[in-house]
Protein backbone atom coordinates (compact mmCIF):
# COMPACT_ATOMS: atom_id res chain seq x y z
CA UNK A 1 11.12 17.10 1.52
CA UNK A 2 8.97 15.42 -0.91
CA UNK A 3 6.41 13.87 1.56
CA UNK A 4 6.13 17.41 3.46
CA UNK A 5 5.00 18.64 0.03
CA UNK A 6 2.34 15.84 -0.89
CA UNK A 7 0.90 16.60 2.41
CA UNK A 8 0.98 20.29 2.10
CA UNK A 9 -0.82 19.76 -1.14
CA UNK A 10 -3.07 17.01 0.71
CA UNK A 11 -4.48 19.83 2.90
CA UNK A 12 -4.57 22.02 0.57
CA UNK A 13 -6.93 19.99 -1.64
CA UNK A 14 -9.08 19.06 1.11
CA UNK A 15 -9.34 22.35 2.83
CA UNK A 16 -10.86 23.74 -0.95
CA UNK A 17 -12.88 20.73 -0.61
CA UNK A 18 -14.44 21.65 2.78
CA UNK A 19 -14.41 24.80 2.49
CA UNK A 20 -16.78 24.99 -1.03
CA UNK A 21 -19.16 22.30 0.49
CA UNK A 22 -19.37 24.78 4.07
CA UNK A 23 -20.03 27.72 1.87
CA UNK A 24 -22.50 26.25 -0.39
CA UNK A 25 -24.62 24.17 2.23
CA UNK A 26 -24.09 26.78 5.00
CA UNK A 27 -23.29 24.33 7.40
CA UNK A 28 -22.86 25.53 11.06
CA UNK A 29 -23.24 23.24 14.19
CA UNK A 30 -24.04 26.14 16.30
CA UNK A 31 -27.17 27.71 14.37
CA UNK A 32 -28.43 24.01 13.80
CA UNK A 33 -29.12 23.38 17.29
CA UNK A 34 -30.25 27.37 17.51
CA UNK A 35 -32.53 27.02 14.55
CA UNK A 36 -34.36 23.98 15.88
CA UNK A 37 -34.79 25.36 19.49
CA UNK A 38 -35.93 28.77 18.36
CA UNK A 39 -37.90 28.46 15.39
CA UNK A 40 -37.98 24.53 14.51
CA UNK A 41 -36.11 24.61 11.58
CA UNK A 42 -34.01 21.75 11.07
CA UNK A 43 -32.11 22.13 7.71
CA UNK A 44 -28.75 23.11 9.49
CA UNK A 45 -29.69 20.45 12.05
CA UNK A 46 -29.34 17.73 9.46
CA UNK A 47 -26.03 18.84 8.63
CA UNK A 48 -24.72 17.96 12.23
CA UNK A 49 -26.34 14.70 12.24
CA UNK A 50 -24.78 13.71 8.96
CA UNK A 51 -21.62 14.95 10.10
CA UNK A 52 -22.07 12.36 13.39
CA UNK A 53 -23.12 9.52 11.24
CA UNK A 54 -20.37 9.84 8.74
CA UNK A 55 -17.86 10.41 11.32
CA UNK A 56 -18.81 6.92 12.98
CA UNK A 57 -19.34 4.90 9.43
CA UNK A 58 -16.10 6.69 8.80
CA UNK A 59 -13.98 5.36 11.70
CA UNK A 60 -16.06 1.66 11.59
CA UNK A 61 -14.36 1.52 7.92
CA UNK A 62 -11.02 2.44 8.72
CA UNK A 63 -11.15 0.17 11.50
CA UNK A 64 -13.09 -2.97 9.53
CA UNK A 65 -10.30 -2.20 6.83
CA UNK A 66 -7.64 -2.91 9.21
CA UNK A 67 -6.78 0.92 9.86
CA UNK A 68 -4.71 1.50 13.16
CA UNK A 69 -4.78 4.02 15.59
CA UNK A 70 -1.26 3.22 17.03
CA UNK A 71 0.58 6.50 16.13
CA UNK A 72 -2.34 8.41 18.47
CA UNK A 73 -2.34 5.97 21.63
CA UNK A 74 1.62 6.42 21.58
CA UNK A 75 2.02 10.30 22.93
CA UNK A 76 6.14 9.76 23.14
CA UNK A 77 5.47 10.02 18.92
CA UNK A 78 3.82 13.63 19.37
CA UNK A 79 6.61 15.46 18.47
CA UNK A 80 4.96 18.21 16.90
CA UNK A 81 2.40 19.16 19.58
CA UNK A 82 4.25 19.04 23.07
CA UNK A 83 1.16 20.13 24.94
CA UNK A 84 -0.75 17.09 23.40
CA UNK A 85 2.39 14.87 24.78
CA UNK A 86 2.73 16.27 27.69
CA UNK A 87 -0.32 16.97 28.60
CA UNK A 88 -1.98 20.51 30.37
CA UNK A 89 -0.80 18.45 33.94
CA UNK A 90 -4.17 20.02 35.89
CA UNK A 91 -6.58 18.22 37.95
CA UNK A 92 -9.84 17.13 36.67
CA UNK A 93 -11.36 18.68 40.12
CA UNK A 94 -10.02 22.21 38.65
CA UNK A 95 -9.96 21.84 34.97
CA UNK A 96 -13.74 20.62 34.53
CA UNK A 97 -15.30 23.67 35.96
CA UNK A 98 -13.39 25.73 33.72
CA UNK A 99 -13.96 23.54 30.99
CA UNK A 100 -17.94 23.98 31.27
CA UNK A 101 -17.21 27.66 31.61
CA UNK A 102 -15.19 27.56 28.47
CA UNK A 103 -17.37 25.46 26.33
CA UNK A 104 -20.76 27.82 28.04
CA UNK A 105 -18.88 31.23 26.85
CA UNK A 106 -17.55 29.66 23.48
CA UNK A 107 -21.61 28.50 22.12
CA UNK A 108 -22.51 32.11 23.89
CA UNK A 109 -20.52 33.75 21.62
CA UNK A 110 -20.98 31.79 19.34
CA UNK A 111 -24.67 32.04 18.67
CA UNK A 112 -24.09 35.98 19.62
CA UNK A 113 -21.94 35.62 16.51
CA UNK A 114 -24.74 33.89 13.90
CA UNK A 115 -22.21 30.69 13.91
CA UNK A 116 -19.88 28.08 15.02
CA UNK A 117 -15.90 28.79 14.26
CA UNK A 118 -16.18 26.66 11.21
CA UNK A 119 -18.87 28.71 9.50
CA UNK A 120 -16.98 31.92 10.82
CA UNK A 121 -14.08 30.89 9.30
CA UNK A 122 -16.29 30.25 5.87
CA UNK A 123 -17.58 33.49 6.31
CA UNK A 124 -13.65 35.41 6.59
CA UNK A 125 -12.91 33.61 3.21
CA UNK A 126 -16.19 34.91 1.70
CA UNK A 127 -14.33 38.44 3.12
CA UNK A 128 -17.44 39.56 5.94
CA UNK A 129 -15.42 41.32 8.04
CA UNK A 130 -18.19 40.01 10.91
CA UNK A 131 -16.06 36.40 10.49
CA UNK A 132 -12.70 38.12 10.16
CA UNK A 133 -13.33 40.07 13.30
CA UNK A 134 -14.58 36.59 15.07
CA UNK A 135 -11.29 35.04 14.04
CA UNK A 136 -8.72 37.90 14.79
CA UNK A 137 -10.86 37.83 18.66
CA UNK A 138 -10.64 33.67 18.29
CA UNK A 139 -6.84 34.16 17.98
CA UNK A 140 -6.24 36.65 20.45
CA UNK A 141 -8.32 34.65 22.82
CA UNK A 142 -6.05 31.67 22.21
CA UNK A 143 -3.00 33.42 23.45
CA UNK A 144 -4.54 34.92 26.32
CA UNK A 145 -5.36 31.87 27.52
CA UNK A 146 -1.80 30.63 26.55
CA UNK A 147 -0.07 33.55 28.43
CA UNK A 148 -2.22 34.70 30.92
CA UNK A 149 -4.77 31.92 32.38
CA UNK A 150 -2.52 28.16 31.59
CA UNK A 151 0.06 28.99 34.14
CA UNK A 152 -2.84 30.46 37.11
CA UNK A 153 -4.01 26.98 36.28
CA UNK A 154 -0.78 25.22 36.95
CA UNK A 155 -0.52 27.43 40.22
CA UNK A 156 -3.77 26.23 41.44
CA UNK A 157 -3.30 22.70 40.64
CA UNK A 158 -0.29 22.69 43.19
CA UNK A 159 -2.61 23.90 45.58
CA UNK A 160 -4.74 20.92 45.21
């Protein structure tokens, strides 16, 4: 009981943490690249890069300081996520297509939106209801997929 609470107070602290710096630097990985494309302004841009570099000095640490990754290349530990264990079980030939379809209609949307789903999600806590409306659709189009368009997937994998 005690650990569950240090790390519900863990995320806690860091989610504050994130989410002050994303509302005061306006970071968004969507309207970076946008910005730079449309009108050559790369202040959101720099953001995304920083985010890259830190991610990779980040992980070089953890691994120079003898960090492990054993708990993530054992799925039979992934209790808590069965999908992640067990995997989606459809064929690359089928689930790539979709995939670029997916990721196309997601930055669509996205950019339709003025922002990725981490500065929409900024945006809900600031109370716009253009982010709450972006994550209530977000939501909803999580559990359509979930309900309606995972098991045509699984039906068309047979096939193949």
């Amino acid at each position: 009981m005690l650990a569950s609470w240090k790390i519900g107070l863990a995320t806690l602290v860091v989610g504050a943490v994130v989410g002050y710096l994303g509302q005061r630097s306006r970071f968004c990985t969507i309207s970076g690249i946008r910005d730079f494309f449309l009108v050559k302004d790369s202040y959101r841009l720099k953001g995304l890069i920083g985010i890259v570099i830190g991610g990779v000095l980040g992980f070089a640490l953890v691994n120079k300081l003898g960090g492990s990754l054993d708990y993530f290349n054992n799925p039979d530990e992934w209790e808590f996520m069965p999908m992640l264990r067990n995997g989606v079980d459809v064929t690359p030939v089928v689930l790539i297509p979709i995939s670029a379809i997916g990721a196309f209609l997601m930055a669509y949307f996205s950019v339709m939106a003025e922002g990725c789903p981490f500065r929409q999600h900024v945006m809900a806590g600031e109370g716009r209801s253009s982010g709450i409306l972006y994550i209530v659709g977000l939501v909803a189009g999580v559990i359509f997929y979930d309900i309606a368009i995972l098991p045509y997937l699984k039906a068309l994998t047979l096939a193949w």
